[in-house]
C-alpha atoms as a PDB file:
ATOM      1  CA  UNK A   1     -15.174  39.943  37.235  1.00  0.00           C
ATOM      2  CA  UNK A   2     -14.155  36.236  38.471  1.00  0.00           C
ATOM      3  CA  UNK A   3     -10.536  36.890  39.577  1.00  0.00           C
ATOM      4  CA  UNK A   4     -10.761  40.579  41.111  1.00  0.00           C
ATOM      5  CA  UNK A   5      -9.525  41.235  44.678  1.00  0.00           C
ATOM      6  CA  UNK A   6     -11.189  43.380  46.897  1.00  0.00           C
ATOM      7  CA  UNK A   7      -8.289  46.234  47.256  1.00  0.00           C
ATOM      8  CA  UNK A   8      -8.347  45.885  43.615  1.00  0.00           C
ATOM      9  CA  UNK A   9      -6.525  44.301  40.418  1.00  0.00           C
ATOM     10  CA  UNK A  10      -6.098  40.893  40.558  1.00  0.00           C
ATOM     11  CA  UNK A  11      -3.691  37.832  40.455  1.00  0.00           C
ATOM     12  CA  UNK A  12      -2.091  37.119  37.345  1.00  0.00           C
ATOM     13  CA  UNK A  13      -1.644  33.582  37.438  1.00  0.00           C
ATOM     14  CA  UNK A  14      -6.196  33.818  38.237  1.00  0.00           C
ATOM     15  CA  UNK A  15      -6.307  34.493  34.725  1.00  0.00           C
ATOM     16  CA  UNK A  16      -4.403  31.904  32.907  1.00  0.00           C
ATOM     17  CA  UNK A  17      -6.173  28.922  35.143  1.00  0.00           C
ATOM     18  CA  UNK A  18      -9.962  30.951  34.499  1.00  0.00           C
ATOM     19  CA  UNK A  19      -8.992  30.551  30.944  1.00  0.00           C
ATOM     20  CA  UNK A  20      -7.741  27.107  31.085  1.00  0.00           C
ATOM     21  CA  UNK A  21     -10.676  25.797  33.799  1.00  0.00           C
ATOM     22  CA  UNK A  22     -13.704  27.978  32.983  1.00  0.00           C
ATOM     23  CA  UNK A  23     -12.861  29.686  29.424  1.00  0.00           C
ATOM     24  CA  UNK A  24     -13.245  33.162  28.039  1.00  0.00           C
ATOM     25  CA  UNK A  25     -16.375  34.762  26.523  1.00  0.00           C
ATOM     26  CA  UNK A  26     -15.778  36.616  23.208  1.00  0.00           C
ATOM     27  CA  UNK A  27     -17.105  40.456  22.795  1.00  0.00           C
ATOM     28  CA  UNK A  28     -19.679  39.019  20.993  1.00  0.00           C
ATOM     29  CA  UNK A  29     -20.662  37.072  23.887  1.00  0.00           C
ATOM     30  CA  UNK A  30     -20.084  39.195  26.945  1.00  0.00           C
ATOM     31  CA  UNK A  31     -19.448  42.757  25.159  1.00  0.00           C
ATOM     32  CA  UNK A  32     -17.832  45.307  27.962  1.00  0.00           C
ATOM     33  CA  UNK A  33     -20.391  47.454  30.044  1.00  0.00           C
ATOM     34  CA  UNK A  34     -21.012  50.712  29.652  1.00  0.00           C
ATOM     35  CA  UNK A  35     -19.475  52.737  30.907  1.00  0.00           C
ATOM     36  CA  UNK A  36     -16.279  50.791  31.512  1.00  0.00           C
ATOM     37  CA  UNK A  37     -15.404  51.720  35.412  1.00  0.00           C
ATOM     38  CA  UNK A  38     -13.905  49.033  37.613  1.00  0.00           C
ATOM     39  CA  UNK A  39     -17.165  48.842  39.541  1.00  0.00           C
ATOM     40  CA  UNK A  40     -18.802  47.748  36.312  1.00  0.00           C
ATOM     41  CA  UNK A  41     -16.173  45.407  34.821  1.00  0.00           C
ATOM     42  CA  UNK A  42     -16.630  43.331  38.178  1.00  0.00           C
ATOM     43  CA  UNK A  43     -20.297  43.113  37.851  1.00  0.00           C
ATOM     44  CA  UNK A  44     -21.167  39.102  36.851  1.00  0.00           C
ATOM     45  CA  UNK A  45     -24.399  40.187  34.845  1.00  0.00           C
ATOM     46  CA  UNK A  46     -24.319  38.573  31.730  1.00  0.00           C
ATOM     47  CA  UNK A  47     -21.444  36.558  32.466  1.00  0.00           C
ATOM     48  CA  UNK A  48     -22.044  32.685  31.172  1.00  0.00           C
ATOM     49  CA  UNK A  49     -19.584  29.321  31.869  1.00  0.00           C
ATOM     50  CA  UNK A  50     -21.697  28.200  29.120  1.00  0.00           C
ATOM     51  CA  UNK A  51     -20.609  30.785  26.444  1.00  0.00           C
ATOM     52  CA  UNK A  52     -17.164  30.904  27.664  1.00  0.00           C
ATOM     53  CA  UNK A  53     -16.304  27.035  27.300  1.00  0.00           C
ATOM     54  CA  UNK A  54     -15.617  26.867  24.131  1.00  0.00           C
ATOM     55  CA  UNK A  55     -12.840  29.195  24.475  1.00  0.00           C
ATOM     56  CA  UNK A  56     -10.818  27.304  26.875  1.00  0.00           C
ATOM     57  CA  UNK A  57      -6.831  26.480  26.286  1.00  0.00           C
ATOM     58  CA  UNK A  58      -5.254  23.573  26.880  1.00  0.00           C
ATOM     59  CA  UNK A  59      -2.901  24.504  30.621  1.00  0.00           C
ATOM     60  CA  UNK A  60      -0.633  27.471  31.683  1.00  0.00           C
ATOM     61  CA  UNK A  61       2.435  27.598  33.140  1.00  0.00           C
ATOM     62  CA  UNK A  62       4.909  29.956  34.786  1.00  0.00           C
ATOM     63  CA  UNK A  63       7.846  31.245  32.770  1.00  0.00           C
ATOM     64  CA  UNK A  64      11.551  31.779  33.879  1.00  0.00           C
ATOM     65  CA  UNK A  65      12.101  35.484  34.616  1.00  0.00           C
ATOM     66  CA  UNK A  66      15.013  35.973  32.424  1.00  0.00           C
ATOM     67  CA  UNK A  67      14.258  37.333  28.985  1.00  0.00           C
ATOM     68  CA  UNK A  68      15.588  34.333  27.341  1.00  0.00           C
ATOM     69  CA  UNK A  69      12.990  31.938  29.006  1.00  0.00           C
ATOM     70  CA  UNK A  70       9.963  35.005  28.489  1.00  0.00           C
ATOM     71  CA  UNK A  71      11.339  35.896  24.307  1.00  0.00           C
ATOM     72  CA  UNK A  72      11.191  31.997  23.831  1.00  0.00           C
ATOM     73  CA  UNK A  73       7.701  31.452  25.711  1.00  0.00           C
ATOM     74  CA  UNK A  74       6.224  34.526  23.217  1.00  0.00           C
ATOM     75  CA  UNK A  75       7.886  33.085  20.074  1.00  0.00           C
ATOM     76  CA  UNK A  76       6.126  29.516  21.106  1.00  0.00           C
ATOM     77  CA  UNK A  77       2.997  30.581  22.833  1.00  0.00           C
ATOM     78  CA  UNK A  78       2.215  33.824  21.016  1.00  0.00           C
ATOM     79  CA  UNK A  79       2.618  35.893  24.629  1.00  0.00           C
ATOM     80  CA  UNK A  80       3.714  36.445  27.888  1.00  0.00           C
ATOM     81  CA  UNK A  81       2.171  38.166  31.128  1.00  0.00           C
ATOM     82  CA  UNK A  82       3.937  39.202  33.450  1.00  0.00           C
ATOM     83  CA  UNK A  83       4.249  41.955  36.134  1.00  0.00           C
ATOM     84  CA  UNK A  84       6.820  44.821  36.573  1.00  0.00           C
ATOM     85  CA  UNK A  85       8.145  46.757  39.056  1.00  0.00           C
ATOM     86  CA  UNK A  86       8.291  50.532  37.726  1.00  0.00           C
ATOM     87  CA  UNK A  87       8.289  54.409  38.203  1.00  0.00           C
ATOM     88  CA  UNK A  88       6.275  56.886  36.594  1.00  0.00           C
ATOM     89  CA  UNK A  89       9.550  58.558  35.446  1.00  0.00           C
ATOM     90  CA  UNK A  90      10.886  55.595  34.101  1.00  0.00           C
ATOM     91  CA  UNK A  91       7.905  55.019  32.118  1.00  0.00           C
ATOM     92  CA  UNK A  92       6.741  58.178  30.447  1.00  0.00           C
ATOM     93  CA  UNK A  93       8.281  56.852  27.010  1.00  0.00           C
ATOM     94  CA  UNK A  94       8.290  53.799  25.034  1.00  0.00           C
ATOM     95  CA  UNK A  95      11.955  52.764  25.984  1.00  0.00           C
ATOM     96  CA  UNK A  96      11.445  52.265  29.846  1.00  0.00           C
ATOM     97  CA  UNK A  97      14.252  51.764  32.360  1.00  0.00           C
ATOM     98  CA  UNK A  98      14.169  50.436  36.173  1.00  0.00           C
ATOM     99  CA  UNK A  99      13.559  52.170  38.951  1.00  0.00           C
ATOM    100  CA  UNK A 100      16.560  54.548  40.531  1.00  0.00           C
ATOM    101  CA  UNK A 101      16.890  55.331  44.286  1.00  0.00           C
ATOM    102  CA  UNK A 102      14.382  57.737  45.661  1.00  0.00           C
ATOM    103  CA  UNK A 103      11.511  56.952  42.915  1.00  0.00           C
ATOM    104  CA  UNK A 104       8.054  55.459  44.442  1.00  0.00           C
ATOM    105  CA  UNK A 105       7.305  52.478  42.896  1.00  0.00           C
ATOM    106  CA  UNK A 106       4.346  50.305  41.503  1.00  0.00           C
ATOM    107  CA  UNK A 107       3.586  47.184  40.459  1.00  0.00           C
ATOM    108  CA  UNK A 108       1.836  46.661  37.083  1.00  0.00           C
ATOM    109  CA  UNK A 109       0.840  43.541  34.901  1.00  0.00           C
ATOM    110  CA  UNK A 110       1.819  43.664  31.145  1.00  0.00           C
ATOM    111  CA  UNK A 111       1.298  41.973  27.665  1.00  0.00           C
ATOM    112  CA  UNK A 112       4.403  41.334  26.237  1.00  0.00           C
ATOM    113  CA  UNK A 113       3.665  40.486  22.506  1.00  0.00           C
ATOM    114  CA  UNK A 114       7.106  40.674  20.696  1.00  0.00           C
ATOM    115  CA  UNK A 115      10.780  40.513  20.774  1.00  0.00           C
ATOM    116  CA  UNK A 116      14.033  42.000  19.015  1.00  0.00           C
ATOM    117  CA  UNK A 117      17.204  43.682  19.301  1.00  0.00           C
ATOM    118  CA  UNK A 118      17.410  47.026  20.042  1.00  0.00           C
ATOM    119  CA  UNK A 119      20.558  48.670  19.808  1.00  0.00           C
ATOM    120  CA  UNK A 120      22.566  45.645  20.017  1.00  0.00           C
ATOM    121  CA  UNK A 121      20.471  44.629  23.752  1.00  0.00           C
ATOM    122  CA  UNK A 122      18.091  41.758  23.616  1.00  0.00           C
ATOM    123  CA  UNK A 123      14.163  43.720  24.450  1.00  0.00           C
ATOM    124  CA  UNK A 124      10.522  42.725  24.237  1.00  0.00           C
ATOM    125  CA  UNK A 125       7.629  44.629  23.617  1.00  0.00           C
ATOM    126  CA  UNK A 126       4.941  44.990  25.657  1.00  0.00           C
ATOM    127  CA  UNK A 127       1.512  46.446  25.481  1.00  0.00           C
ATOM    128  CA  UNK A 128      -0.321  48.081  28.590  1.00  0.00           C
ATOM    129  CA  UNK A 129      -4.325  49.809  29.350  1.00  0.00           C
ATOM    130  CA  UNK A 130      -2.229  53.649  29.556  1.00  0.00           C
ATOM    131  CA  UNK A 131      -3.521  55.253  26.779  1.00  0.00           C
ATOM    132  CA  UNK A 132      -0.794  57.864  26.634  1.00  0.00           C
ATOM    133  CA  UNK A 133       2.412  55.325  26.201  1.00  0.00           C
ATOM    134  CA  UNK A 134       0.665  51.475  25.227  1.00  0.00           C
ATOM    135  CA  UNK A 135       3.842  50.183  23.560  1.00  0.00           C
ATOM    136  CA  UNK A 136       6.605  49.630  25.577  1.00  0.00           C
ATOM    137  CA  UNK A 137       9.963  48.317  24.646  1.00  0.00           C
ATOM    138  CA  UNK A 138      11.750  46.146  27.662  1.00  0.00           C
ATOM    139  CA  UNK A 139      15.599  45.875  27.661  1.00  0.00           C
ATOM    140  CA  UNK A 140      17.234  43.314  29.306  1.00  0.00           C
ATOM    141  CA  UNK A 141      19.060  45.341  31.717  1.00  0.00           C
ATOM    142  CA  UNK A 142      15.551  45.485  33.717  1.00  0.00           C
ATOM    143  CA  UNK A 143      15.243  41.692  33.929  1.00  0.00           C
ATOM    144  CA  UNK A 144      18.723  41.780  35.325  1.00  0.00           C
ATOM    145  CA  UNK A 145      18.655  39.486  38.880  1.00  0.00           C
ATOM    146  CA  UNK A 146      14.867  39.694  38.699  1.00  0.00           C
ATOM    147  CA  UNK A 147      14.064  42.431  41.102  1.00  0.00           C
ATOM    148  CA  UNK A 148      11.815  44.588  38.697  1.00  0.00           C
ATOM    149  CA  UNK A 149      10.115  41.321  37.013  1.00  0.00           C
ATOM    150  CA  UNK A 150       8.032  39.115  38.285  1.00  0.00           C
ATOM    151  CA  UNK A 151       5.802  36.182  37.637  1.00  0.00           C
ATOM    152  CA  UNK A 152       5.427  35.598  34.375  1.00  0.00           C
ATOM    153  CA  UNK A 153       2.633  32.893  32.784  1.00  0.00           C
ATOM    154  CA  UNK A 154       1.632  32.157  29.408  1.00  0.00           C
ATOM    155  CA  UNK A 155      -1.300  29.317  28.169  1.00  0.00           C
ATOM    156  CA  UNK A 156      -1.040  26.141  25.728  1.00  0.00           C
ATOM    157  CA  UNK A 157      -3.063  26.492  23.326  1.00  0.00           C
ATOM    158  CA  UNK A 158      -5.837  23.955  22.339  1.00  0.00           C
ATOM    159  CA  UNK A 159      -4.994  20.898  20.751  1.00  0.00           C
ATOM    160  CA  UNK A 160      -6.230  22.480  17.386  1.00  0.00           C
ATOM    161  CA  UNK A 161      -3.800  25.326  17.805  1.00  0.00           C
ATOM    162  CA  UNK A 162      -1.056  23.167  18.603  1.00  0.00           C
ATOM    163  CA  UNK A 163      -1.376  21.529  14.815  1.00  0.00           C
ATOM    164  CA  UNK A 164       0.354  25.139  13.874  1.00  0.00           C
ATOM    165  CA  UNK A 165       3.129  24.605  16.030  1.00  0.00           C
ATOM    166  CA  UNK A 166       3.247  21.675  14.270  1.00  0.00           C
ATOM    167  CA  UNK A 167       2.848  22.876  10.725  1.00  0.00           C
ATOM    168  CA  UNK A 168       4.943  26.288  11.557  1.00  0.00           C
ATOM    169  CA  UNK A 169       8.263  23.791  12.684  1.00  0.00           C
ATOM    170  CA  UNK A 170       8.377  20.851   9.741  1.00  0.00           C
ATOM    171  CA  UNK A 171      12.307  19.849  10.259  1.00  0.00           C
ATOM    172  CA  UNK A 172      12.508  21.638  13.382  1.00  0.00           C
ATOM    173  CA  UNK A 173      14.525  20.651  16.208  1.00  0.00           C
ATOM    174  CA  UNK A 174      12.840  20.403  19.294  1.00  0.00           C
ATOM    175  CA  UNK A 175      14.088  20.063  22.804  1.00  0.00           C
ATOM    176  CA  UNK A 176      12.466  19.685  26.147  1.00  0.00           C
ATOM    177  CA  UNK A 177      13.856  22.509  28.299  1.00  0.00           C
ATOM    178  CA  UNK A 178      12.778  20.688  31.641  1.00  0.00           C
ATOM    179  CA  UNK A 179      13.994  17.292  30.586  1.00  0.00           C
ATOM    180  CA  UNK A 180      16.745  17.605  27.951  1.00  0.00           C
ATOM    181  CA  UNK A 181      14.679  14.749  25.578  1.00  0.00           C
ATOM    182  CA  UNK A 182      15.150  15.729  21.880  1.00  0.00           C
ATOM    183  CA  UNK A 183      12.718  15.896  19.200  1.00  0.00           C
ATOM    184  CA  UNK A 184      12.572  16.300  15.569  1.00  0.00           C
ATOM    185  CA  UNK A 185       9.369  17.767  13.954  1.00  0.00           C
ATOM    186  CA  UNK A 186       8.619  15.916  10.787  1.00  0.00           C
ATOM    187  CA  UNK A 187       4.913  15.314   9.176  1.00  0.00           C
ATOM    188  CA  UNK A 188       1.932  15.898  11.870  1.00  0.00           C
ATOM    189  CA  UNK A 189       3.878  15.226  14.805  1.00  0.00           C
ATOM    190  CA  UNK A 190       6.777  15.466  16.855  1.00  0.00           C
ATOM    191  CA  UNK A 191       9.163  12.312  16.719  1.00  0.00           C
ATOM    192  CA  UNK A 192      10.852  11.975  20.270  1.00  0.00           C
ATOM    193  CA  UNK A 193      14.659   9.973  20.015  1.00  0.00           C
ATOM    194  CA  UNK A 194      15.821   7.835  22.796  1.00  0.00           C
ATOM    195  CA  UNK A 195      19.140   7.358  23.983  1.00  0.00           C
ATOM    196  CA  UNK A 196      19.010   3.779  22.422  1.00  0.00           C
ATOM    197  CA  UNK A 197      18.679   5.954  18.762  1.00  0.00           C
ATOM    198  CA  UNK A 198      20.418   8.954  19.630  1.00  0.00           C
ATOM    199  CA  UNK A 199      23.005   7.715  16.721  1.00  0.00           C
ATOM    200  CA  UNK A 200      20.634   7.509  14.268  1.00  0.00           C
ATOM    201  CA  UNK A 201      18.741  10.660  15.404  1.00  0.00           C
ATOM    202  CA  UNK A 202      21.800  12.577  15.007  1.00  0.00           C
ATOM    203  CA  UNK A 203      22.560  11.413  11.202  1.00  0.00           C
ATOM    204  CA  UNK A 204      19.113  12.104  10.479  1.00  0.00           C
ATOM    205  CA  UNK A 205      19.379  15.505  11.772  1.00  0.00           C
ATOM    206  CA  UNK A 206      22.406  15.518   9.329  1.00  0.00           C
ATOM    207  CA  UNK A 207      20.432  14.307   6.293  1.00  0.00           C
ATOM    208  CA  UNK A 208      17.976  17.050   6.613  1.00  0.00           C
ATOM    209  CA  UNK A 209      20.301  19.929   7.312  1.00  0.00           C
ATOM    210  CA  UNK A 210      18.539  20.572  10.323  1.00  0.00           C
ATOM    211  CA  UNK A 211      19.878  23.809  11.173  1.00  0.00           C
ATOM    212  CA  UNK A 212      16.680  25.659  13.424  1.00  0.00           C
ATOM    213  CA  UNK A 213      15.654  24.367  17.147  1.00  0.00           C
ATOM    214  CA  UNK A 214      13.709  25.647  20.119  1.00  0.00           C
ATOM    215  CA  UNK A 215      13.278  25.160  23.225  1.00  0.00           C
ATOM    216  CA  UNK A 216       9.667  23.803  24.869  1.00  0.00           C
ATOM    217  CA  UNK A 217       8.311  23.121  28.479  1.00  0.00           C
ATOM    218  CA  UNK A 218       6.967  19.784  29.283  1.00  0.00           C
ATOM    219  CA  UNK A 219       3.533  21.251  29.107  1.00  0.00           C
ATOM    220  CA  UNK A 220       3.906  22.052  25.233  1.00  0.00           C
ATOM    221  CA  UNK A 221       5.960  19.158  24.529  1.00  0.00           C
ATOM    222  CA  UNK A 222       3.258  16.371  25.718  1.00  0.00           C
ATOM    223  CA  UNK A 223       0.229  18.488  24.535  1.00  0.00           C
ATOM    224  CA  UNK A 224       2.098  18.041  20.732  1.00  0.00           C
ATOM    225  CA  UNK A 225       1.220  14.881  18.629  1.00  0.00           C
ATOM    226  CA  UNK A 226       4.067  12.538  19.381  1.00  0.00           C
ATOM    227  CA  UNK A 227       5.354   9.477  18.455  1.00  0.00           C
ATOM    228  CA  UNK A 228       8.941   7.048  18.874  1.00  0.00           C
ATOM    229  CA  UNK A 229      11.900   8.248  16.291  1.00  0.00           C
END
């Protein structure tokens, strides 16, 4: 109802910063109307700042378009939306496949909740509003170049959420994707080396037969509890 434009769907980056800036109401709160057209979903009635602050996250930011960068931002963030560039051909099953020459196209915005290997090809799941196919299963031979993908955004969490990260990566290996900077998740927080200690971080690493990392944007690594190695 906030976000909608008037030829109709809306931006997907509008609903990551509403969430981060203004919140999001519960069902409880705001339940859907009745019946659920898109007239009625952009009616404000109801609608309360009030109710939705305490549901706010911490920021958003935009993901690379290569399935690496989205299957890392939905292992660390718990989701990715993005938009696709499709056919109604190439859709009509759970394993989709780009458009070929001659198809008419659309544009469509998608949940994409999971990640695997299928058949030996890296793929992500997705989940859409068609009620006839709502899983979908994303190879990554339709990311390839990034002409059928496009802009995809995922939140921080909370600070309170981020305390899983936390608790979910004990002797984890963490490392700033933007920056390079290392971490190494010990305790309630993330311990960030320098280059003075990079010796010592490394033997430490050893010690503790660190063997898992991940990657993190800036974002998530400065909304974690930090402190020096």
């Amino acid at each position: 109802a906030h976000i909608y434009l008037p030829q109709g769907g809306a931006y997907i980056r509008d609903g990551g910063l509403r969430i981060v800036n203004f919140g999001q109401s519960t069902r409880d709160e705001t339940p859907d109307p009745v019946p659920e057209t898109e007239d009625a979903m952009r009616n404000h009635t109801g609608l309360s700042d009030e109710a939705s602050a305490s549901d706010r996250e911490l920021n958003s930011f935009v993901v690379g378009a290569d399935i690496d960068s989205v299957a890392q931002a939905i292992e660390v963030c718990k989701g990715v939306v993005f938009g696709v560039i499709g056919s109604n051909d190439g859709w009509r099953t759970q394993m989709v496949r780009p458009p070929i020459a001659g198809e008419t196209t659309w544009g469509h915005a998608l949940y994409l909740c999971g990640r695997h290997l299928h058949d030996g090809m890296r793929c992500v799941v997705a989940r859409s509003s068609w009620a006839f196919t709502p899983v979908h299963h994303i190879r990554e031979d339709y990311f390839a170049g990034g002409v059928f993908v496009f802009n995809p955004w995922t939140l921080i969490p909370k600070p309170a959420q981020n305390m899983e990260f936390i608790k979910n990566h004990q002797n984890w290996l963490v490392r700033n994707s933007d920056t390079g900077a290392f971490g190494l998740v010990v305790g309630d927080a993330l311990l960030i080396t320098s280059q003075e200690r990079a010796g010592l971080f490394a033997v430490t690493l050893i010690e503790r037969k660190v063997t898992q990392s991940i990657n993190i944007p800036t974002l998530l690594w400065n909304a974690l509890p930090n402190r020096p190695f």
